[in-house]
PDB file of N, CA and C in Angstrom:
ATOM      1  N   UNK A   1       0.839  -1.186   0.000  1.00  0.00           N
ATOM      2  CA  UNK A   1       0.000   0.000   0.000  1.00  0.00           C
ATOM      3  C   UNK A   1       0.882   1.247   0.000  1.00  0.00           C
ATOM      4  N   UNK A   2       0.627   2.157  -0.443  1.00  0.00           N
ATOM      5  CA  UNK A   2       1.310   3.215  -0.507  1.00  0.00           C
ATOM      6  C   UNK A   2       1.250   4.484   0.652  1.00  0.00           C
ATOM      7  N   UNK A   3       1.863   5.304   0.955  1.00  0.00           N
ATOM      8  CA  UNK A   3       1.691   6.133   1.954  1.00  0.00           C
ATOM      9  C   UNK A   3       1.627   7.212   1.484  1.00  0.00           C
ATOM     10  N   UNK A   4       0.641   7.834   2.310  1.00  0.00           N
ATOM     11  CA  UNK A   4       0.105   9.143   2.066  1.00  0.00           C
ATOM     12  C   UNK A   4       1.438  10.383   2.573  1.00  0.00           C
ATOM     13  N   UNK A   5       2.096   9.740   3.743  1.00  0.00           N
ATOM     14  CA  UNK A   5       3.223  10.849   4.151  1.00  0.00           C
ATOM     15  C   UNK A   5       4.218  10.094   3.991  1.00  0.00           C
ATOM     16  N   UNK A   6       5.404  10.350   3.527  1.00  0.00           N
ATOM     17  CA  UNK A   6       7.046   9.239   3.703  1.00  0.00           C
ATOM     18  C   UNK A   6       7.756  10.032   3.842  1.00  0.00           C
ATOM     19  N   UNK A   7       9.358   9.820   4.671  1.00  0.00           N
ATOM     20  CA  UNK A   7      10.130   9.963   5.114  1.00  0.00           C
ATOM     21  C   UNK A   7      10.780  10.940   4.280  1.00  0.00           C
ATOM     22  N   UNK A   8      11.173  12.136   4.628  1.00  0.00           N
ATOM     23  CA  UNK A   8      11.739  13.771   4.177  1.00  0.00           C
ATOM     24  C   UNK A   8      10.334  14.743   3.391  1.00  0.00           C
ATOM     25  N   UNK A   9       9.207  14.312   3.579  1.00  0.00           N
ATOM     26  CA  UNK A   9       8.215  15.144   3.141  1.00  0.00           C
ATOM     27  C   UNK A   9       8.227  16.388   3.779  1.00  0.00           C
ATOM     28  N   UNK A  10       7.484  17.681   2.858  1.00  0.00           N
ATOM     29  CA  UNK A  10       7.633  18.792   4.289  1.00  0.00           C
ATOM     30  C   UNK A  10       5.816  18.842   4.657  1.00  0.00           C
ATOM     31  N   UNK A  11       6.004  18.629   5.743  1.00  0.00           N
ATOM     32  CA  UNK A  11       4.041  18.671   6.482  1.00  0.00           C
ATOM     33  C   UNK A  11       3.778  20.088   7.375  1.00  0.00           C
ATOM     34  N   UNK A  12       2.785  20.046   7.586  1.00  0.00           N
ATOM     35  CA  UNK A  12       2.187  21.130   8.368  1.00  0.00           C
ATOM     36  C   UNK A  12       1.152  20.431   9.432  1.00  0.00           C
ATOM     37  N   UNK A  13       1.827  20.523  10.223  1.00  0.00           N
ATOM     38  CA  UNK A  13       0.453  20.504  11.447  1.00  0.00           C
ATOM     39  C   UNK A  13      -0.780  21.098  11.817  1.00  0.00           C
ATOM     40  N   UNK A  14      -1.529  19.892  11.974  1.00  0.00           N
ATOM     41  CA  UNK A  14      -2.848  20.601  11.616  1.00  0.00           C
ATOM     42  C   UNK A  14      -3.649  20.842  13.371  1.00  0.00           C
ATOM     43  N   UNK A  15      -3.079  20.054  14.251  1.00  0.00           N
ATOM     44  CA  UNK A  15      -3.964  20.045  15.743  1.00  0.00           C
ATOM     45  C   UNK A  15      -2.908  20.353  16.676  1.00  0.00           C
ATOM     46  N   UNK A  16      -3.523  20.319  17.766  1.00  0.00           N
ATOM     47  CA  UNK A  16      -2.489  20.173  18.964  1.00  0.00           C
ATOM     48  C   UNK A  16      -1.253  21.510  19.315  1.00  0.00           C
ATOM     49  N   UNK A  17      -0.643  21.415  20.453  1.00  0.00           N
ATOM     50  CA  UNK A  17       0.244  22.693  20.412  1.00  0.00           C
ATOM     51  C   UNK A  17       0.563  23.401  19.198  1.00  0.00           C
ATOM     52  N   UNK A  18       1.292  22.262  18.350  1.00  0.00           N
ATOM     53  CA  UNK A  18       2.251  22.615  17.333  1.00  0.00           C
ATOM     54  C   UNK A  18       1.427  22.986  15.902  1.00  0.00           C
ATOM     55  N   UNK A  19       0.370  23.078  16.093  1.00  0.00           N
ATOM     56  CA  UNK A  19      -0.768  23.621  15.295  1.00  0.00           C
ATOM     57  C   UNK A  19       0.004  24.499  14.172  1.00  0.00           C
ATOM     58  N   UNK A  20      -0.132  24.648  12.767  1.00  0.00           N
ATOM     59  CA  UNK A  20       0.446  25.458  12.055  1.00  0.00           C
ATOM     60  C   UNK A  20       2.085  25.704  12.181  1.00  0.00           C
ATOM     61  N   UNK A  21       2.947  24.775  12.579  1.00  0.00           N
ATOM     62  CA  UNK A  21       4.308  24.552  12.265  1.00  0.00           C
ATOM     63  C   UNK A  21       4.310  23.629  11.355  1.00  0.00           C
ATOM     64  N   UNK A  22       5.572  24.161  10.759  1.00  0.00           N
ATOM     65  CA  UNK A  22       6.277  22.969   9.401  1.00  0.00           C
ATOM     66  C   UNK A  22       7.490  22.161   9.773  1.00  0.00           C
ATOM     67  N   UNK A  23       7.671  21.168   9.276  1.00  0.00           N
ATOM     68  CA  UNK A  23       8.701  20.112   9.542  1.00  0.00           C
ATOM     69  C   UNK A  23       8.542  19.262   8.604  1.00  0.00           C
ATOM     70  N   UNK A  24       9.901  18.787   8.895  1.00  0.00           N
ATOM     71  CA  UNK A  24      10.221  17.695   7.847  1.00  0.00           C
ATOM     72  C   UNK A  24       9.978  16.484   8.695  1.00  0.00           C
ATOM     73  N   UNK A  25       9.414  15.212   7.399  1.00  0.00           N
ATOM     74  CA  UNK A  25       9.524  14.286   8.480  1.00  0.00           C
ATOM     75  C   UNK A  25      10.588  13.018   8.280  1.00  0.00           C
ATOM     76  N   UNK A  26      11.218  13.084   9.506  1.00  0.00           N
ATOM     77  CA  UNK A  26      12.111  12.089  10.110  1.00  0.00           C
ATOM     78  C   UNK A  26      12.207  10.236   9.953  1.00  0.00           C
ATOM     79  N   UNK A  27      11.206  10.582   9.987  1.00  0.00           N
ATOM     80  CA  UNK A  27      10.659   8.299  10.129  1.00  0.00           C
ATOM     81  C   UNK A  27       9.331   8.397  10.429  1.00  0.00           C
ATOM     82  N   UNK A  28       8.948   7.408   9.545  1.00  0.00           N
ATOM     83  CA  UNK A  28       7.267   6.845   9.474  1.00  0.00           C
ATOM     84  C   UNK A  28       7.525   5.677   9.964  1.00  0.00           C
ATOM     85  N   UNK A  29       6.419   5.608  10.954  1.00  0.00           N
ATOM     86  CA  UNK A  29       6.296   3.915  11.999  1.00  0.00           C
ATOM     87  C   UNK A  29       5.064   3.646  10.993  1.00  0.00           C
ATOM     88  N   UNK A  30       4.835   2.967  10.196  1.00  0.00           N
ATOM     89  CA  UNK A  30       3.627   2.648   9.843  1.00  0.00           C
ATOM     90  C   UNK A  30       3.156   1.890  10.531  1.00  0.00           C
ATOM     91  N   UNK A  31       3.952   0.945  11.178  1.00  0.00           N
ATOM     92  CA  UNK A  31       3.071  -0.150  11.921  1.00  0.00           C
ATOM     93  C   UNK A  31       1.883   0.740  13.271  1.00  0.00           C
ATOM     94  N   UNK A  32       1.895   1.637  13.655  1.00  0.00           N
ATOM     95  CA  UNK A  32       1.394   2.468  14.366  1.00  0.00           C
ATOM     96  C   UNK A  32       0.660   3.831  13.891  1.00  0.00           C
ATOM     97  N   UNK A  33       0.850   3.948  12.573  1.00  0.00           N
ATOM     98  CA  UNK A  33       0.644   5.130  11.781  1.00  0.00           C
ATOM     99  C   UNK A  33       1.021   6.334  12.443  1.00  0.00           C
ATOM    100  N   UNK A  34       2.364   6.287  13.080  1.00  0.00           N
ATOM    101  CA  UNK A  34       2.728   7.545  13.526  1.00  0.00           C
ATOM    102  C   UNK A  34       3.682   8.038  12.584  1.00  0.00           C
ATOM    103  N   UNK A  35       4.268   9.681  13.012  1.00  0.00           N
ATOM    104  CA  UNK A  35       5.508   9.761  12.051  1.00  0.00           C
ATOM    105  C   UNK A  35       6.167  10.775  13.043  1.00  0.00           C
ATOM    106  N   UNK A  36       7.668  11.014  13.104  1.00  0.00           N
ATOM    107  CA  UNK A  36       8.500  11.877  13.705  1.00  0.00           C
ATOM    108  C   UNK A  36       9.109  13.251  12.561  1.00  0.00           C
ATOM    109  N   UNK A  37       8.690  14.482  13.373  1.00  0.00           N
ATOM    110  CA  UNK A  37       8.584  15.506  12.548  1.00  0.00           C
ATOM    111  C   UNK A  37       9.957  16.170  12.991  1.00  0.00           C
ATOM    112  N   UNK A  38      10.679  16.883  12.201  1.00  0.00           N
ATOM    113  CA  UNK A  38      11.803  17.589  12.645  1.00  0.00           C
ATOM    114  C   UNK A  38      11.332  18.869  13.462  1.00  0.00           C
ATOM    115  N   UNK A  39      11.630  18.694  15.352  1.00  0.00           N
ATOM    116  CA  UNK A  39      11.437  20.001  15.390  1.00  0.00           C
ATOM    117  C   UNK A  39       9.716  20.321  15.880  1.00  0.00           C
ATOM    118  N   UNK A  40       9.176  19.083  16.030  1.00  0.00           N
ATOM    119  CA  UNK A  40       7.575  19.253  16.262  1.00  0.00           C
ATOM    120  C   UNK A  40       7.613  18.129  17.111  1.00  0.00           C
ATOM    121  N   UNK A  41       6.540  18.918  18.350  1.00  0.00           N
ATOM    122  CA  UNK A  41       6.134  17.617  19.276  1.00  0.00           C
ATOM    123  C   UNK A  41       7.447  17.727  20.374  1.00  0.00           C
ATOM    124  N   UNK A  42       8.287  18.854  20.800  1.00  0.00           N
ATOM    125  CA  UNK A  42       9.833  18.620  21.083  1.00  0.00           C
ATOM    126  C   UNK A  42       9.362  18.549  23.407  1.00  0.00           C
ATOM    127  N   UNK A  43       9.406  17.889  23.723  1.00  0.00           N
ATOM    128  CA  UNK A  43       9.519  17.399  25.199  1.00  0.00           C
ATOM    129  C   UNK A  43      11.035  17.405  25.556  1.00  0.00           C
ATOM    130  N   UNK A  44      10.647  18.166  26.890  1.00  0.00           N
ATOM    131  CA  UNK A  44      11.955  17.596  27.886  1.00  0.00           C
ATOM    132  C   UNK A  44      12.123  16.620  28.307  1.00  0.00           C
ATOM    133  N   UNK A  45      13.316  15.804  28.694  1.00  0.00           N
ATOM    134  CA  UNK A  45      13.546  14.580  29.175  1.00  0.00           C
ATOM    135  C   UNK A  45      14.697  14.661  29.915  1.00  0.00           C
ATOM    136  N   UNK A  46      14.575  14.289  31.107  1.00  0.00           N
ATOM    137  CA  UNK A  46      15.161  13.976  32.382  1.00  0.00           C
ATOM    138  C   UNK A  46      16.415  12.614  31.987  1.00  0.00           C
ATOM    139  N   UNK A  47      18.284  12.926  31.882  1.00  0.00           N
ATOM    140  CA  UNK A  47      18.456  12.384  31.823  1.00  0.00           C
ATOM    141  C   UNK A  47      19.113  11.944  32.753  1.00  0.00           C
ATOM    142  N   UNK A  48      19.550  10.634  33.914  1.00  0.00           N
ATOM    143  CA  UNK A  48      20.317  10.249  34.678  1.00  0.00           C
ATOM    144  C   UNK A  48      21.702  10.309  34.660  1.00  0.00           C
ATOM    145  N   UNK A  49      22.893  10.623  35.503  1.00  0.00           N
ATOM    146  CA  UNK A  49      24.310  10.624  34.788  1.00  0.00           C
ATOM    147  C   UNK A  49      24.893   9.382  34.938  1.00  0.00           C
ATOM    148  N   UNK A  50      25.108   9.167  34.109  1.00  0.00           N
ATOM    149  CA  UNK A  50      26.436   7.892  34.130  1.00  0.00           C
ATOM    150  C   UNK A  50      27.069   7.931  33.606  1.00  0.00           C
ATOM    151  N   UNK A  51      28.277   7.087  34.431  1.00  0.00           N
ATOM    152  CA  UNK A  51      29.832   6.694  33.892  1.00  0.00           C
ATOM    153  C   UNK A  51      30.173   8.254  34.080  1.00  0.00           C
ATOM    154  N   UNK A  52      30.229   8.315  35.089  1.00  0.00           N
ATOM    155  CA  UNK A  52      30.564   9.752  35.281  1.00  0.00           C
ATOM    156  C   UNK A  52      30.883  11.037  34.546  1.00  0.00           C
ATOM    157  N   UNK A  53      29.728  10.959  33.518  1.00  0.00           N
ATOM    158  CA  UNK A  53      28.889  12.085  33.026  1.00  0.00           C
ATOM    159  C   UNK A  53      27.757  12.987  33.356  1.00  0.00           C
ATOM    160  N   UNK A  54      27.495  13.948  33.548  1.00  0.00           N
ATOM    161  CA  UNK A  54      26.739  14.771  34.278  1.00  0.00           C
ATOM    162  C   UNK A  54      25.236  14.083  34.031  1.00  0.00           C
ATOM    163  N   UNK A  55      23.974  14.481  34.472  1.00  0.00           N
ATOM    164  CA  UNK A  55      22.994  14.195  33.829  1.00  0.00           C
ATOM    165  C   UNK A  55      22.319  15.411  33.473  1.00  0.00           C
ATOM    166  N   UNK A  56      20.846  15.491  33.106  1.00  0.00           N
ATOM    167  CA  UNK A  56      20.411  16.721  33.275  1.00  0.00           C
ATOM    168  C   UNK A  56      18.891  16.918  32.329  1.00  0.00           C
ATOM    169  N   UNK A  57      18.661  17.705  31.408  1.00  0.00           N
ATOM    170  CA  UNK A  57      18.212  17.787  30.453  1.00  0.00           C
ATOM    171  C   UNK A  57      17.990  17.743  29.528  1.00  0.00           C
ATOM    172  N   UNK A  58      17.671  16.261  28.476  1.00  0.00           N
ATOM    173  CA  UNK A  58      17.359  16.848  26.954  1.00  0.00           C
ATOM    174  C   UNK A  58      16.404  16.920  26.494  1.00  0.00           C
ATOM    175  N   UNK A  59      16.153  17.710  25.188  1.00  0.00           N
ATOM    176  CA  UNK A  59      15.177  18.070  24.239  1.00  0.00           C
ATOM    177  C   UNK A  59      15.207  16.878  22.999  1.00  0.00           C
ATOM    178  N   UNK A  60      13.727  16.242  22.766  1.00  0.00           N
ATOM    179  CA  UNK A  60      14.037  15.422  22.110  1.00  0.00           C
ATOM    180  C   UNK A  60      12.224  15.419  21.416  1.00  0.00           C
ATOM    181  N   UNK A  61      12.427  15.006  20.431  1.00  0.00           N
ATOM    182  CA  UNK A  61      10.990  15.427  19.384  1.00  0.00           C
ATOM    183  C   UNK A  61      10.294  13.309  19.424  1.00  0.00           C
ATOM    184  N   UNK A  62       8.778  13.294  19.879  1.00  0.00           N
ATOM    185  CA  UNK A  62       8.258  12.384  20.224  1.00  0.00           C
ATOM    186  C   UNK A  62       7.714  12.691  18.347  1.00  0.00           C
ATOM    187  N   UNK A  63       7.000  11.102  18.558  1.00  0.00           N
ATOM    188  CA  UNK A  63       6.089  10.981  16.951  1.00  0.00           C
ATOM    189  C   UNK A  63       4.531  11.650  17.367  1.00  0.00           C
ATOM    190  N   UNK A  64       4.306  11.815  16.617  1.00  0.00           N
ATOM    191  CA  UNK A  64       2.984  12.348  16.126  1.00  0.00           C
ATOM    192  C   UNK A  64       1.786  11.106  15.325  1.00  0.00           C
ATOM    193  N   UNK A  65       0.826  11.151  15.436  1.00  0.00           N
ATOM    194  CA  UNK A  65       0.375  10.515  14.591  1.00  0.00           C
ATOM    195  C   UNK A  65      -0.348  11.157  13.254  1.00  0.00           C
ATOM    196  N   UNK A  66       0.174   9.817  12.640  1.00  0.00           N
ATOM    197  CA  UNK A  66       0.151  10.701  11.055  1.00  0.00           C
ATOM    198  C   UNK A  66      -1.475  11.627  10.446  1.00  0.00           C
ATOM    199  N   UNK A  67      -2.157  11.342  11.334  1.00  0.00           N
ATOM    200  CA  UNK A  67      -3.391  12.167  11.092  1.00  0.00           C
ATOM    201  C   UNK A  67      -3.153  13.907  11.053  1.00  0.00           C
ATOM    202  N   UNK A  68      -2.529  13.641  12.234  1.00  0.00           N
ATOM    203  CA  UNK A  68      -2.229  15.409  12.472  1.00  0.00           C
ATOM    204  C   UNK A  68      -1.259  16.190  11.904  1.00  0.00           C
ATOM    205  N   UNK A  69      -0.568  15.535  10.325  1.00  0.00           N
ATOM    206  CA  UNK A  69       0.125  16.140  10.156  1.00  0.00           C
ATOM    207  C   UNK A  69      -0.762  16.137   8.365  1.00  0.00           C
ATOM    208  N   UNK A  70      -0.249  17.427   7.799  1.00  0.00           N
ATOM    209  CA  UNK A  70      -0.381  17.265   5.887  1.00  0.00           C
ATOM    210  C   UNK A  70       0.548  17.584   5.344  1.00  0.00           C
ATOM    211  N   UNK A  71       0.870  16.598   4.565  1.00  0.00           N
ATOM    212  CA  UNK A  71       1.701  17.491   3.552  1.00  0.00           C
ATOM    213  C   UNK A  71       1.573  18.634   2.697  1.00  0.00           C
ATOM    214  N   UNK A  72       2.544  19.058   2.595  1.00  0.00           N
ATOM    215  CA  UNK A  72       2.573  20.259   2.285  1.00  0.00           C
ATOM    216  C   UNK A  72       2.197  20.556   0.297  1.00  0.00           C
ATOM    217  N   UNK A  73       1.331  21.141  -0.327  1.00  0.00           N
ATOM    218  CA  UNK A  73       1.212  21.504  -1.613  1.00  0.00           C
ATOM    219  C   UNK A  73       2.226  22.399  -1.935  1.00  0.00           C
ATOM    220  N   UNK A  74       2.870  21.428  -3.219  1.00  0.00           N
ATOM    221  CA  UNK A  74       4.361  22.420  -3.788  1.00  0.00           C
ATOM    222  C   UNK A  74       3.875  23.530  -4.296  1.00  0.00           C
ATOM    223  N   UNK A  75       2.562  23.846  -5.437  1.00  0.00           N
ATOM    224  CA  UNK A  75       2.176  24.896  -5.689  1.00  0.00           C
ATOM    225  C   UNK A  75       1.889  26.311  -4.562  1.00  0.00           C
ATOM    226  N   UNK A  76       0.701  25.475  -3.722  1.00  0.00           N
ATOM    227  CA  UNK A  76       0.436  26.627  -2.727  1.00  0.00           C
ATOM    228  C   UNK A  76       1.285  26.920  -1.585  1.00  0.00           C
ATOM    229  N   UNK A  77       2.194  25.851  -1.176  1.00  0.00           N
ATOM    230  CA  UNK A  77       2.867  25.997   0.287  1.00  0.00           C
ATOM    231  C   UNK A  77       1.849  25.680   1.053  1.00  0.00           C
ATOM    232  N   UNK A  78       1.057  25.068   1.391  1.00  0.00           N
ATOM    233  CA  UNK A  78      -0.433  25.155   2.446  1.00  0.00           C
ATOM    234  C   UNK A  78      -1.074  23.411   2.462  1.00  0.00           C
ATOM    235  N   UNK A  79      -1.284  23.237   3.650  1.00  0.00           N
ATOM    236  CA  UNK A  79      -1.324  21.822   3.456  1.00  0.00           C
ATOM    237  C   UNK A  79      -2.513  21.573   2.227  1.00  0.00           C
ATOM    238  N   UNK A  80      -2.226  19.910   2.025  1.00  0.00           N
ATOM    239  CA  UNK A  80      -3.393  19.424   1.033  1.00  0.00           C
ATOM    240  C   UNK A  80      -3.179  18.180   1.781  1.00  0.00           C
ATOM    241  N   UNK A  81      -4.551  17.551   1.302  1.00  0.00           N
ATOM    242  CA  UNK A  81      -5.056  15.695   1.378  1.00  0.00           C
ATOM    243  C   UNK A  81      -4.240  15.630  -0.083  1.00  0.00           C
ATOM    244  N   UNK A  82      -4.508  14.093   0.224  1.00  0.00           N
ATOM    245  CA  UNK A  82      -3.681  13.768  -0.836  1.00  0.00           C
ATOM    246  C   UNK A  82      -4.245  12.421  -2.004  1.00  0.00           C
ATOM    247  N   UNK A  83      -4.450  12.621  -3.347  1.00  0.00           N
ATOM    248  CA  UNK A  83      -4.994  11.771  -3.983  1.00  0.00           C
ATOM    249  C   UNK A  83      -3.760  10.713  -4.776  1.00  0.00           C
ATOM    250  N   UNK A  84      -3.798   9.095  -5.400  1.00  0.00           N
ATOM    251  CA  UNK A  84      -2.714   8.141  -5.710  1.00  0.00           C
ATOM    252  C   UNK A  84      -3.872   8.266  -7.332  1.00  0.00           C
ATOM    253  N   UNK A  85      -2.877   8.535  -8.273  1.00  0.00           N
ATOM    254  CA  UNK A  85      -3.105   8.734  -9.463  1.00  0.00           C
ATOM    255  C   UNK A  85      -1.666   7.866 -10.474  1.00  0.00           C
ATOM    256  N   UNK A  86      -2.353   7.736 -11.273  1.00  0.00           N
ATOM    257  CA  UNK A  86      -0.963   6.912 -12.381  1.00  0.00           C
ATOM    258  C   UNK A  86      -0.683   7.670 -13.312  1.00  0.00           C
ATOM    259  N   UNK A  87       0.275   7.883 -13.554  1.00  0.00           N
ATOM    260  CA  UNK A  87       1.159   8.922 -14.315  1.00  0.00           C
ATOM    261  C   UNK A  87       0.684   8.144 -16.276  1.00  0.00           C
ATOM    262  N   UNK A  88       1.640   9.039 -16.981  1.00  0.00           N
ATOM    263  CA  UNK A  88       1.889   8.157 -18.258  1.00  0.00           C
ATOM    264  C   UNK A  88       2.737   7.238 -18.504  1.00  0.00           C
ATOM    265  N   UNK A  89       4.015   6.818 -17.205  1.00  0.00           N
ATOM    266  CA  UNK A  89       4.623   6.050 -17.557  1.00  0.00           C
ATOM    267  C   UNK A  89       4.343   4.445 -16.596  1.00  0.00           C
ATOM    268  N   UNK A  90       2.793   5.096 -15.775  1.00  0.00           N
ATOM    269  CA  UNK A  90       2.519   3.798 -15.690  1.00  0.00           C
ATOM    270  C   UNK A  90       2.863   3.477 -14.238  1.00  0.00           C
ATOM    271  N   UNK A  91       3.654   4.745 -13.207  1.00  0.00           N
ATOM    272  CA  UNK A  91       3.467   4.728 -11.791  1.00  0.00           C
ATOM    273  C   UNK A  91       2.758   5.193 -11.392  1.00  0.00           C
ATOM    274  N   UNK A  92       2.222   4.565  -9.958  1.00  0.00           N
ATOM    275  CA  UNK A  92       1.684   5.306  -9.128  1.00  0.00           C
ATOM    276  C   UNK A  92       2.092   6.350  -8.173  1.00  0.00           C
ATOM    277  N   UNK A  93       1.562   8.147  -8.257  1.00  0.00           N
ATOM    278  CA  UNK A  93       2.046   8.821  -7.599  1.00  0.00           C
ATOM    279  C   UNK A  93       1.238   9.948  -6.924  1.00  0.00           C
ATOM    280  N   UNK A  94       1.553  10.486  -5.946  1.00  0.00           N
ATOM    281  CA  UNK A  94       1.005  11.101  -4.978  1.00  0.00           C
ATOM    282  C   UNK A  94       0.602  12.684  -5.645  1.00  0.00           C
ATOM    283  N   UNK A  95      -0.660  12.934  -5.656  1.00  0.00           N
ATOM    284  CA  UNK A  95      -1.179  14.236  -6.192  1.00  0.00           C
ATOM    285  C   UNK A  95      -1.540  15.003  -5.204  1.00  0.00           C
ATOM    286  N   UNK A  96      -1.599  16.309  -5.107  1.00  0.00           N
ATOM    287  CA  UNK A  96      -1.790  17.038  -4.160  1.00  0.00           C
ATOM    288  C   UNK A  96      -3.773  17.894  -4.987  1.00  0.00           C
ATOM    289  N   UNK A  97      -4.793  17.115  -3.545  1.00  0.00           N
ATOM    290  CA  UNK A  97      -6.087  17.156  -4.116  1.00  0.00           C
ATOM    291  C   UNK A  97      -6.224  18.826  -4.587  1.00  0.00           C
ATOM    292  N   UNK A  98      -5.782  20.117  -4.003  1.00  0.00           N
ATOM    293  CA  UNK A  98      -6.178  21.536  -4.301  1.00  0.00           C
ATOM    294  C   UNK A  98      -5.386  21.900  -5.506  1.00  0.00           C
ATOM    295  N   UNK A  99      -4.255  21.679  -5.527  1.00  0.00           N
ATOM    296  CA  UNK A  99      -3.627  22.513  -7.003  1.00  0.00           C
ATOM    297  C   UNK A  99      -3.161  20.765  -7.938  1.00  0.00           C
ATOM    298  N   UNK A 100      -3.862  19.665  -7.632  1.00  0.00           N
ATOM    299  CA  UNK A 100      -3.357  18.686  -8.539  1.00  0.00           C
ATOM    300  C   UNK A 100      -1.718  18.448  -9.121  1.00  0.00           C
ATOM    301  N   UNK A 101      -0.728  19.260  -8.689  1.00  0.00           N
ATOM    302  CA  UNK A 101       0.815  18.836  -8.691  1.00  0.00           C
ATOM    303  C   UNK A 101       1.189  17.521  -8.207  1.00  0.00           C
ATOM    304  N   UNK A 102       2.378  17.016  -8.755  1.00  0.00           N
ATOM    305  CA  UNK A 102       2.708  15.690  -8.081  1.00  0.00           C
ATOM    306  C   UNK A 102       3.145  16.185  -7.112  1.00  0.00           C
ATOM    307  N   UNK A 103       3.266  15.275  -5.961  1.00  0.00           N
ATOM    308  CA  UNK A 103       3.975  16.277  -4.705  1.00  0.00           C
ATOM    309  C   UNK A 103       5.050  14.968  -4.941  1.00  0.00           C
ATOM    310  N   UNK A 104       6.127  15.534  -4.926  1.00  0.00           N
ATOM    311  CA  UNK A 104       7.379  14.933  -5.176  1.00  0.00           C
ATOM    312  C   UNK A 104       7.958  13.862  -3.634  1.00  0.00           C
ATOM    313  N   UNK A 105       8.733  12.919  -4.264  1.00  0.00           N
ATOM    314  CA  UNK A 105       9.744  12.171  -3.573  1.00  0.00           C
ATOM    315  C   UNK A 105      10.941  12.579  -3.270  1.00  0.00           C
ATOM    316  N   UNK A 106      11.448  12.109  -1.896  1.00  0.00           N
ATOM    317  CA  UNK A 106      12.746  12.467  -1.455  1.00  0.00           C
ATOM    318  C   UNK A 106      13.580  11.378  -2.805  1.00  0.00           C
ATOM    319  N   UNK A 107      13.256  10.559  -2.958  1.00  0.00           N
ATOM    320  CA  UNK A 107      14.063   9.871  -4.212  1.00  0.00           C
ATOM    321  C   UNK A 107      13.835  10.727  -5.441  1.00  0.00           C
ATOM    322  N   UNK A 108      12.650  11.520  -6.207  1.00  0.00           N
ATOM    323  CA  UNK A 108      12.776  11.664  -7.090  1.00  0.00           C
ATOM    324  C   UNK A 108      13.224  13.332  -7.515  1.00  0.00           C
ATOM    325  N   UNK A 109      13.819  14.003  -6.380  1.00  0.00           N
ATOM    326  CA  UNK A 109      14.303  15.019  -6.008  1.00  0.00           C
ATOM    327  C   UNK A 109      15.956  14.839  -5.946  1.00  0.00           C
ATOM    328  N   UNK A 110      16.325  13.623  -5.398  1.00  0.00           N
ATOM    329  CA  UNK A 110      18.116  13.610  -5.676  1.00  0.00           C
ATOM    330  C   UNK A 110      18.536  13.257  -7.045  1.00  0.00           C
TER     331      UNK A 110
END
């Protein structure tokens, strides 16, 4: 099955604190339908010291689930849903439903 969000997309948050921030995303758990956004979702975490290293504080970005995030439309910049359409050469690829652009791959971008 194909995914509606994959790994280096740029999304926009649509709920929750981080409401209307952009990020890239990091890793898709599909098995959970979550995804980790660069920079979104960011919690403190309490770390213990060891091996006699200090402990203290880090900042570290939890997943999201993939509902609350859209990708982003290359035309408008502004999130879109997203429609699976077949090209002319016979793949299947991700359309963006408001301005109909392919919304591109981190593969088909390098």
């Amino acid at each position: 099955m194909s995914a509606r969000i994959r790994k280096g997309d740029k999304v926009v948050v649509r709920t929750g604190r981080d409401a209307g921030k952009t990020g890239t995303v990091l890793q898709v758990f599909a098995e959970v339908d979550k995804v980790l956004v660069e920079g979104i979702n960011v919690v403190k975490k309490s770390v213990r010291a060891q091996n006699g290293e200090g402990g203290g504080f880090i900042s570290k970005e939890l997943p999201l689930h993939a509902s609350k995030v859209m990708p982003i439309d290359p035309e408008t910049g502004k999130g879109t849903r997203v429609r699976f359409v077949t090209n002319e050469s016979g793949n299947k690829v991700r359309v963006a439903v408001k301005s109909g652009k392919e919304i591109p791959t981190v593969r088909d971008t390098k």
